[in-house]
N, C-alpha and C. Protein backbone atom coordinates (compact mmCIF):
# COMPACT_ATOMS: atom_id res chain seq x y z
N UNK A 1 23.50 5.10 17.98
CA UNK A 1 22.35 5.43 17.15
C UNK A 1 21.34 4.28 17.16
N UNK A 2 21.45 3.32 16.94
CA UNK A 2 20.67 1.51 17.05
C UNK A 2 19.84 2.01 18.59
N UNK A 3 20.42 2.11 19.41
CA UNK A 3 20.31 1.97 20.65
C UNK A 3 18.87 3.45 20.95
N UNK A 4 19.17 4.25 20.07
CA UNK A 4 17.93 5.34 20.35
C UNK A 4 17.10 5.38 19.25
N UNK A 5 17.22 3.95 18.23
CA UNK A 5 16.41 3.69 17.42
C UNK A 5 15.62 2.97 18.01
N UNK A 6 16.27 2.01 18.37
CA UNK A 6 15.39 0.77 19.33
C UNK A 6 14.70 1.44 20.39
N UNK A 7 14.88 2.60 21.13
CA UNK A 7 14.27 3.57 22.12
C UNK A 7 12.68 3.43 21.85
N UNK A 8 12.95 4.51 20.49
CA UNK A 8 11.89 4.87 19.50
C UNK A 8 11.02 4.04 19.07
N UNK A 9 11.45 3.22 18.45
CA UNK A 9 10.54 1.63 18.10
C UNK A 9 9.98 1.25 19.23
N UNK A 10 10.61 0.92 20.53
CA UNK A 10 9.98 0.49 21.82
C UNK A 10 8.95 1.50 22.23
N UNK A 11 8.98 2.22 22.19
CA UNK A 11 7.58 3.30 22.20
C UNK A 11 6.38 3.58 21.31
N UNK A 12 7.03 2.76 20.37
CA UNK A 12 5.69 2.72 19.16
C UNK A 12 5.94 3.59 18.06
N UNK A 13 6.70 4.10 18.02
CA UNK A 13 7.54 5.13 16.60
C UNK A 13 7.42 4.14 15.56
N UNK A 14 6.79 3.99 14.67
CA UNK A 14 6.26 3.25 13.19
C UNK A 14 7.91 3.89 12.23
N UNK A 15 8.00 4.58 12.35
CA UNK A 15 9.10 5.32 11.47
C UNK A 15 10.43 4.19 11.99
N UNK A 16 10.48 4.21 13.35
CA UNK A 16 11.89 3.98 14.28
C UNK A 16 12.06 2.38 13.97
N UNK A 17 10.51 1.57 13.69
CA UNK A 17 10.18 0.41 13.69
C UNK A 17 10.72 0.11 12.33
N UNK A 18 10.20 0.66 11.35
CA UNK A 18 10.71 0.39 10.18
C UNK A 18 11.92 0.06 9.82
N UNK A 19 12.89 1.44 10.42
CA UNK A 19 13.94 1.57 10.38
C UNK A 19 14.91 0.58 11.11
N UNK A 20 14.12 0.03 12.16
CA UNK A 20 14.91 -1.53 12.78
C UNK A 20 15.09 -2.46 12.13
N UNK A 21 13.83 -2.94 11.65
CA UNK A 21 13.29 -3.73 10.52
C UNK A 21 14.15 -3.78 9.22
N UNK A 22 14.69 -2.41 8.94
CA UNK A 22 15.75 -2.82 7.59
C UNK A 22 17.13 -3.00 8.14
N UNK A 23 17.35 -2.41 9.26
CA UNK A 23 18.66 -3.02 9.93
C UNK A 23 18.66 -4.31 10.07
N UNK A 24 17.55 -5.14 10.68
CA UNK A 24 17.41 -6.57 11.08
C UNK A 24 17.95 -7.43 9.71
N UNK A 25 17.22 -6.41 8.34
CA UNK A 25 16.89 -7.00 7.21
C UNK A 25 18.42 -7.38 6.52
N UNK A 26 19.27 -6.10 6.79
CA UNK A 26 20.34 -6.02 6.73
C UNK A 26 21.55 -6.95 7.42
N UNK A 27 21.16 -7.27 8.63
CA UNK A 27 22.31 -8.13 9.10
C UNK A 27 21.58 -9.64 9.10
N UNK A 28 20.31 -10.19 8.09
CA UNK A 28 20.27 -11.24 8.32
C UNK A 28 19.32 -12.13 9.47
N UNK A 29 18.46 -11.61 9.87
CA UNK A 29 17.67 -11.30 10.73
C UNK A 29 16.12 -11.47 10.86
N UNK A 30 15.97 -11.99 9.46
CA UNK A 30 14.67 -11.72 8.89
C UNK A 30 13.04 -11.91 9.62
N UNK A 31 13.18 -13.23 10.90
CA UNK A 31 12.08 -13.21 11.69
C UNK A 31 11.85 -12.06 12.51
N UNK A 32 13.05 -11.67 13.03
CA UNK A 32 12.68 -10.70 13.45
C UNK A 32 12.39 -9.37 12.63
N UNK A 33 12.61 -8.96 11.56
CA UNK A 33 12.55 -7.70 10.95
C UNK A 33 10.94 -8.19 10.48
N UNK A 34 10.29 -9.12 10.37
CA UNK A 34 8.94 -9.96 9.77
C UNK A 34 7.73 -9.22 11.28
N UNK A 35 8.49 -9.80 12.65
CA UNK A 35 7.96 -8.90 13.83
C UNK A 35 8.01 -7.58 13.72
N UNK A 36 8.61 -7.00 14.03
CA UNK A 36 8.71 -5.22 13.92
C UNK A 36 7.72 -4.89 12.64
N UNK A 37 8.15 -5.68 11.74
CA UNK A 37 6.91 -4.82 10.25
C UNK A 37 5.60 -5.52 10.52
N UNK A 38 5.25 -6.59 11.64
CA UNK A 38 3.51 -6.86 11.34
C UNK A 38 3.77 -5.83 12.33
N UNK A 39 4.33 -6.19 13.68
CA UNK A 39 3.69 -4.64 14.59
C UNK A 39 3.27 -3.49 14.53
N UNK A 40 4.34 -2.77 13.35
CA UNK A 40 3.90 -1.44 12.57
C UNK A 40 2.79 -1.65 11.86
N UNK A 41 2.61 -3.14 10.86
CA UNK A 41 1.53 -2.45 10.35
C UNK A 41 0.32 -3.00 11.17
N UNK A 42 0.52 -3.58 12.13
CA UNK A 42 -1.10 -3.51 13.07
C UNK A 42 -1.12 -2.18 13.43
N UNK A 43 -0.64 -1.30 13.54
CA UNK A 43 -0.86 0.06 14.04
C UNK A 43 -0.92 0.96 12.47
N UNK A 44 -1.51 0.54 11.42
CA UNK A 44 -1.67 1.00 10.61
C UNK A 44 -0.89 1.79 9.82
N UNK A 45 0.27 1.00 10.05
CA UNK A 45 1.53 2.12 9.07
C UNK A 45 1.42 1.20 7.77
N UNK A 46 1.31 1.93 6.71
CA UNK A 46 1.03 1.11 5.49
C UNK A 46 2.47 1.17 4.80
N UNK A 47 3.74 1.66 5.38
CA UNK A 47 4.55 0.79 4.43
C UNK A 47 5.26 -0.39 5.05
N UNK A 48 4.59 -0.44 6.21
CA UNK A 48 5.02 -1.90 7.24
C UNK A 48 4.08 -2.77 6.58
N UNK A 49 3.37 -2.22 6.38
CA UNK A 49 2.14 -3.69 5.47
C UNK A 49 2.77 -4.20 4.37
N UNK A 50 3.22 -3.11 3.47
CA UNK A 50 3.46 -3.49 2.45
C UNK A 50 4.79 -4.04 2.19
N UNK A 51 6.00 -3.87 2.94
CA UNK A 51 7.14 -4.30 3.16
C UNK A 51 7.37 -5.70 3.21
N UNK A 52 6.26 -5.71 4.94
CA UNK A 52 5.63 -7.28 5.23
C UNK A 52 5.48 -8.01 4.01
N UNK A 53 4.24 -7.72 3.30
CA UNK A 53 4.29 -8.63 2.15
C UNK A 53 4.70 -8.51 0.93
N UNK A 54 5.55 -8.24 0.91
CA UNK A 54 6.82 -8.18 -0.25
C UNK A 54 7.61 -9.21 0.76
N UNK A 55 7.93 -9.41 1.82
CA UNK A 55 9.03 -9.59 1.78
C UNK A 55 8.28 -11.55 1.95
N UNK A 56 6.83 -11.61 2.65
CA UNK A 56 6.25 -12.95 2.76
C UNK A 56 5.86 -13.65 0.99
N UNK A 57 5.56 -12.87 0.31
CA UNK A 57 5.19 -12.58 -1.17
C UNK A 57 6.64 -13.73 -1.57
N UNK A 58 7.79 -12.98 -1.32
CA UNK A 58 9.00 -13.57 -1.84
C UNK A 58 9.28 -14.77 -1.08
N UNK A 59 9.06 -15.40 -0.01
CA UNK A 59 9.02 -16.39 0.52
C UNK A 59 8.26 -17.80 0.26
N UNK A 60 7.47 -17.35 -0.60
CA UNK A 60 6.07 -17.75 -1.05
C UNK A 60 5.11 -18.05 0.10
N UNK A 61 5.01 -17.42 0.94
CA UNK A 61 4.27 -17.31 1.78
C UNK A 61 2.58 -16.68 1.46
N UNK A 62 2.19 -17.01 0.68
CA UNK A 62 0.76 -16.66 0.16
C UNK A 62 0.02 -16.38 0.82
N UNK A 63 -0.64 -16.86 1.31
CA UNK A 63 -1.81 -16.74 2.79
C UNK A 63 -1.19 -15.78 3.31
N UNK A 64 -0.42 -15.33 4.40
CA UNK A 64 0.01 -14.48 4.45
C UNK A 64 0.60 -13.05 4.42
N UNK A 65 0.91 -13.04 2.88
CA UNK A 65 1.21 -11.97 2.14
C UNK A 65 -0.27 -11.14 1.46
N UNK A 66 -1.22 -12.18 1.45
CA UNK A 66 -2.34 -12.13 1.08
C UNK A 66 -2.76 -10.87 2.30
N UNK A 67 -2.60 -11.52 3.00
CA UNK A 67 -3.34 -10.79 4.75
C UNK A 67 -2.39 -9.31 4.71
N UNK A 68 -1.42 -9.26 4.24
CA UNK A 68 -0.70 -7.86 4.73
C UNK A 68 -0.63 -7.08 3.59
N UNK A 69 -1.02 -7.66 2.02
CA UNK A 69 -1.34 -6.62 1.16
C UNK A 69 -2.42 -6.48 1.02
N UNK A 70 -3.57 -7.06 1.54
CA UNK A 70 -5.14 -6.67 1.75
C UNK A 70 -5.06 -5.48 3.18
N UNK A 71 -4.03 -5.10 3.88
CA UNK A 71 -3.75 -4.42 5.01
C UNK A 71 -3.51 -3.54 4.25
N UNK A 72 -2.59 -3.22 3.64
CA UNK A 72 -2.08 -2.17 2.56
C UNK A 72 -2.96 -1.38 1.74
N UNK A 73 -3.93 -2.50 0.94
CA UNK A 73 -4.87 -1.97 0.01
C UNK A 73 -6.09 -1.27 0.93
N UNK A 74 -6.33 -1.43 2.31
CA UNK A 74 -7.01 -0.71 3.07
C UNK A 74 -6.28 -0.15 3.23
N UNK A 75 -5.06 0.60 3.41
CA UNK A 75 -4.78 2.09 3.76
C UNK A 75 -4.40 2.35 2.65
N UNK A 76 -4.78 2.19 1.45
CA UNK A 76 -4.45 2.89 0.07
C UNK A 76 -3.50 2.69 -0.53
N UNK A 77 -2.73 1.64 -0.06
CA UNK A 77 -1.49 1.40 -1.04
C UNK A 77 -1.70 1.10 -2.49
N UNK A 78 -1.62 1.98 -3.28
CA UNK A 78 -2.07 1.29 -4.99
C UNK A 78 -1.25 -0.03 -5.32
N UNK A 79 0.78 0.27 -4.57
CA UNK A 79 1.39 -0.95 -5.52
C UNK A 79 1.00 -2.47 -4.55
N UNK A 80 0.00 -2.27 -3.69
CA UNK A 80 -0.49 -3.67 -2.89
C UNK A 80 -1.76 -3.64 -3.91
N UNK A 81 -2.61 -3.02 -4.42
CA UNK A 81 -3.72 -3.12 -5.43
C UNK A 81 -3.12 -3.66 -6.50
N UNK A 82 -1.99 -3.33 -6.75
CA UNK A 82 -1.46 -3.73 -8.11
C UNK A 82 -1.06 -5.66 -8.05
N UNK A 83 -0.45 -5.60 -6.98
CA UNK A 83 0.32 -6.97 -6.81
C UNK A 83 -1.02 -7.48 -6.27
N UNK A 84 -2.59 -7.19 -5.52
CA UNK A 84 -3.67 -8.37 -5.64
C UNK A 84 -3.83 -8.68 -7.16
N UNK A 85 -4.28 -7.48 -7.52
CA UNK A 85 -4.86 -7.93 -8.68
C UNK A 85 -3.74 -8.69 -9.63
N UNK A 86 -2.77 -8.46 -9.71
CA UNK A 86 -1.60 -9.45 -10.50
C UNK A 86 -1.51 -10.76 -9.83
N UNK A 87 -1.20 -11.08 -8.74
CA UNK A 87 -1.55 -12.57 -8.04
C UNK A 87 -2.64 -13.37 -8.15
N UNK A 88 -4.13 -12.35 -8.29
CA UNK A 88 -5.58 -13.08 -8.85
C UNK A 88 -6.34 -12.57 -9.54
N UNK A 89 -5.79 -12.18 -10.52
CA UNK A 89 -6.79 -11.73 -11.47
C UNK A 89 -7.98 -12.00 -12.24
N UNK A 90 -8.65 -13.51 -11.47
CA UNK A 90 -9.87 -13.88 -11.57
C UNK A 90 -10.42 -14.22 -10.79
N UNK A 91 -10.06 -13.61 -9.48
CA UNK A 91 -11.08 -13.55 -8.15
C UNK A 91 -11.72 -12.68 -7.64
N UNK A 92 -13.05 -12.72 -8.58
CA UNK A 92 -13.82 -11.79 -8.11
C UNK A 92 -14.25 -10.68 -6.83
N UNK A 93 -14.03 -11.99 -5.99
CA UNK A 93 -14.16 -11.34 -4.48
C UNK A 93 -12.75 -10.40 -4.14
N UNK A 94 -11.60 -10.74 -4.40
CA UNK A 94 -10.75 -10.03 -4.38
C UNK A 94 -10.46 -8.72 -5.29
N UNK A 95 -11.05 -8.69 -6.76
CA UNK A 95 -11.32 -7.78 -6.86
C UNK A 95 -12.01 -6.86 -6.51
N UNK A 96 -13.04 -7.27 -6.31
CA UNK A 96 -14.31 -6.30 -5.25
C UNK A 96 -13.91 -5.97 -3.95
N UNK A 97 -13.00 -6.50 -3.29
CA UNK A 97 -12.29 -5.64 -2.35
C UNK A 97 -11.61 -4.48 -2.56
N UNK A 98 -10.57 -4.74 -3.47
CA UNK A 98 -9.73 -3.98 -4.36
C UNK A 98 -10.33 -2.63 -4.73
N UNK A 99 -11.26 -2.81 -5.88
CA UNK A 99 -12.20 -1.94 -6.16
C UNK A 99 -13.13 -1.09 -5.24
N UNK A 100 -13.45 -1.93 -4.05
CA UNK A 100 -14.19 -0.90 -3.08
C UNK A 100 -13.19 0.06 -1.77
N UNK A 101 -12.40 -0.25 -1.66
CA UNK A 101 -11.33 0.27 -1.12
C UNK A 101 -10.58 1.69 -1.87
N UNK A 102 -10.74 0.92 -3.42
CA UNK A 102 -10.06 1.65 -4.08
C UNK A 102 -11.65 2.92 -4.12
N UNK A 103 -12.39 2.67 -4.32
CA UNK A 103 -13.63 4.26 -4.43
C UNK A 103 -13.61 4.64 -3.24
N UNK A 104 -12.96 3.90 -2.29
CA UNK A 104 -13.35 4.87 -1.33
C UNK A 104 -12.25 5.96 -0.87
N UNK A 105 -10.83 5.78 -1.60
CA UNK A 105 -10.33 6.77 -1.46
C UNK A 105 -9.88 7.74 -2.60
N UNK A 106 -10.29 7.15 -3.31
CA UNK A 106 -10.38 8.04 -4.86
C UNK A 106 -11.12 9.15 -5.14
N UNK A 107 -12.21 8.92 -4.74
CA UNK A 107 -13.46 9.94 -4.80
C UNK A 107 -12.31 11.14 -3.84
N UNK A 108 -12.21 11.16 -2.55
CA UNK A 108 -11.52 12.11 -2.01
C UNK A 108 -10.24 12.95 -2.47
N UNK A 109 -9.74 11.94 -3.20
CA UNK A 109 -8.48 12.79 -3.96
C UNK A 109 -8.57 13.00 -5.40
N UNK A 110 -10.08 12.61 -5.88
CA UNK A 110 -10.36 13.28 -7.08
C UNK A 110 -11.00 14.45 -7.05
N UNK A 111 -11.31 14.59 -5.56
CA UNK A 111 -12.16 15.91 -5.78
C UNK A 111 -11.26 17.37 -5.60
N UNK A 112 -10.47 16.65 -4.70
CA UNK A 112 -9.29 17.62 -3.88
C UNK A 112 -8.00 18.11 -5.22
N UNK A 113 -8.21 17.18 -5.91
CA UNK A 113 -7.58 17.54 -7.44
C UNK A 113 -8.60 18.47 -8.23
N UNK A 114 -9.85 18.00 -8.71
CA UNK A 114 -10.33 18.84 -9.38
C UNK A 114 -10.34 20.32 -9.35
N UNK A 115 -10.35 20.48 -7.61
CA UNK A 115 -10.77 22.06 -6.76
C UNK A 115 -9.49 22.59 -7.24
N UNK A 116 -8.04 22.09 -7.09
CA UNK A 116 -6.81 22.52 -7.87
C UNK A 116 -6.72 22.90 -9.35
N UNK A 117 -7.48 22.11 -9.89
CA UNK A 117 -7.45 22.11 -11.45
C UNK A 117 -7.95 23.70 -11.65
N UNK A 118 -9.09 23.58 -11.09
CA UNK A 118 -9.79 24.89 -11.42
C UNK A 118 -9.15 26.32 -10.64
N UNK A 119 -8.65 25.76 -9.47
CA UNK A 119 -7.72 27.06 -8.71
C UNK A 119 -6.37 27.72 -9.28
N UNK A 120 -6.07 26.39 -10.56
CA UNK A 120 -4.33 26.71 -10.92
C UNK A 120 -4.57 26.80 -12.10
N UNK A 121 -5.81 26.43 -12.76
CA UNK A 121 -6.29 26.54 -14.46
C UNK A 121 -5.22 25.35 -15.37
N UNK A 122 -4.31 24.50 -14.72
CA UNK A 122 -3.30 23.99 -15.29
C UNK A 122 -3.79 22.24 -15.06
N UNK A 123 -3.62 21.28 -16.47
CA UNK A 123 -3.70 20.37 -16.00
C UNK A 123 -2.18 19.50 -15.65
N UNK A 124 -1.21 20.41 -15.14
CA UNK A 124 -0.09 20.04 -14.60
C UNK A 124 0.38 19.99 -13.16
N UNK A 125 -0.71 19.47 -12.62
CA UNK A 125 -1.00 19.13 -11.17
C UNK A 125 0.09 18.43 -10.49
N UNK A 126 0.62 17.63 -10.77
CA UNK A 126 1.77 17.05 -10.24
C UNK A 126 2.89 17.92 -9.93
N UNK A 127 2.92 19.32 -10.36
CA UNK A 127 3.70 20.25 -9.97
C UNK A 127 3.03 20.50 -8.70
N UNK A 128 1.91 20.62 -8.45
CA UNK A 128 1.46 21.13 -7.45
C UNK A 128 0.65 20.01 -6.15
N UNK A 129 0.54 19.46 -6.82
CA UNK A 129 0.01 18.32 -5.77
C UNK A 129 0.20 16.92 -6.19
N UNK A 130 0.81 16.35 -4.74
CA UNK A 130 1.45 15.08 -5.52
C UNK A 130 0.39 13.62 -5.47
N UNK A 131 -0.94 14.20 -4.56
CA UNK A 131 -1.99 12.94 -4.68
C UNK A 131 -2.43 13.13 -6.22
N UNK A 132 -2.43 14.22 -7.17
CA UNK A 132 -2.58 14.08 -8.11
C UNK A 132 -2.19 12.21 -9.04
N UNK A 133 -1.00 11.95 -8.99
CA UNK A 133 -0.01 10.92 -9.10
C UNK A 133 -0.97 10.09 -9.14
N UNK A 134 -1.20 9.83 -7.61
CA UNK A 134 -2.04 9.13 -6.95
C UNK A 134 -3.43 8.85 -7.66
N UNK A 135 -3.98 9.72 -7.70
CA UNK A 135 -4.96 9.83 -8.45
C UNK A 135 -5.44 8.88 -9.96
N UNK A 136 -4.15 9.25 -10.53
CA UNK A 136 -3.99 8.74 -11.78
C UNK A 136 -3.75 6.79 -11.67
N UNK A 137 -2.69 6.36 -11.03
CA UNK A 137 -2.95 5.93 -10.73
C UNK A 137 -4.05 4.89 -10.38
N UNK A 138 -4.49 5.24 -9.56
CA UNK A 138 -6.29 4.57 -9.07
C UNK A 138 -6.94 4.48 -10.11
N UNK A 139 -7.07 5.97 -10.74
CA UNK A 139 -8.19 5.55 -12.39
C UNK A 139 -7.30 4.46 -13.01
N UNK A 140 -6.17 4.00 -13.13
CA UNK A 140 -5.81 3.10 -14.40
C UNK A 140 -5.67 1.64 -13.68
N UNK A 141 -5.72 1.63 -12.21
CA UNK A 141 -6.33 0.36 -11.45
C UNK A 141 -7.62 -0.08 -11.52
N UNK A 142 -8.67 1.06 -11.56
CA UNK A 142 -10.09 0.68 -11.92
C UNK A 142 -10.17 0.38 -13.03
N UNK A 143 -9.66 1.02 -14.08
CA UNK A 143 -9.67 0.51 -15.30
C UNK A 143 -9.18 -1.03 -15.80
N UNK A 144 -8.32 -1.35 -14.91
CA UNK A 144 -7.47 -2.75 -15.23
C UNK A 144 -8.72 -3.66 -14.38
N UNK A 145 -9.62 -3.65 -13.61
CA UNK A 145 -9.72 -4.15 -12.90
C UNK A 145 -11.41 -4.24 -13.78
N UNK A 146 -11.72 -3.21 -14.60
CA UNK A 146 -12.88 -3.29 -15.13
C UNK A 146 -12.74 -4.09 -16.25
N UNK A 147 -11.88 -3.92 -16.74
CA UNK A 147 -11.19 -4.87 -18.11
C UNK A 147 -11.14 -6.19 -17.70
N UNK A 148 -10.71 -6.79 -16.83
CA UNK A 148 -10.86 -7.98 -16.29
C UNK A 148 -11.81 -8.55 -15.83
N UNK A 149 -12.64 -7.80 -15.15
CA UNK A 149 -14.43 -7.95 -14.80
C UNK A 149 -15.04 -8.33 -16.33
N UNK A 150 -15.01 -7.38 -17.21
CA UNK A 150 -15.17 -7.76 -18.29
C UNK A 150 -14.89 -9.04 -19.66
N UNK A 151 -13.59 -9.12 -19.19
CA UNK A 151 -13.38 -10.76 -19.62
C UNK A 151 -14.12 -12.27 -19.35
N UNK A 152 -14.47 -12.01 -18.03
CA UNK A 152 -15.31 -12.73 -17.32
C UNK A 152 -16.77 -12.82 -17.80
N UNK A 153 -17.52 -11.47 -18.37
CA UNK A 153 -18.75 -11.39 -18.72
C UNK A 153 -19.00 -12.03 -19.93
């Protein structure tokens, strides 16, 4: 099974990569499982980003972890939004990344919720759609993130 995982991964399978990556993680391995998750997430798999820096995060690898949950927070990861803004919560510029990343995929899954709201008459969306979650979410990141803008003023 390893052997037609590693297949998979060698072809660029983000899934197969991952899945090496916690084997590596598993027997001890860790530079290498650190390779396989930037590779995935240069090819834009966002839970290789975010793995990555969790796992550089815990190393104290800052700079670093910095670079692969700003990777994350561009493909929408909220809990990489969560852990910038908890690591700097008075850096402006980093919030304004945060924040513009974050409208730009919010607007899309607030709208794609609303059109539900009104199609199912229910505001129990999470039965039915799970970017709903998501959704929620994001509003209470903008909100944390406006609250903190605000401290500053």
């Amino acid at each position: 099974m390893r052997e037609l995982i590693k297949q998979w991964a060698a072809a660029g399978d983000p899934n197969a990569i991952i899945k090496l990556a916690e084997l590596c993680i598993k027997e001890d391995r860790l530079n290498e499982a650190k390779k396989l998750l930037a590779q995935a997430a240069e090819k834009n798999y966002r839970p290789a980003a975010i793995n990555l820096a969790r796992i550089l995060h815990d190393e104290d690898n800052l700079p670093e972890a910095v670079t692969f949950y700003k990777k994350a927070v561009e493909l929408g990861d909220v809990k990489a939004m969560n852990a910038l803004i908890d690591l700097f919560p008075n850096d402006n510029e980093l919030l304004d990344f945060v924040l513009e990343n974050l409208n730009k995929r919010y607007d899309n899954i607030y709208t794609m919720a609303g059109g539900r709201v009104f199609a199912f008459g229910s505001m129990r969306l999470e039965e039915y759609t799970p970017q709903y979650g998501e959704a929620v979410e994001r509003r209470r990141i903008r909100n944390k993130i406006f609250k903190l803008k605000a401290k500053e003023a």
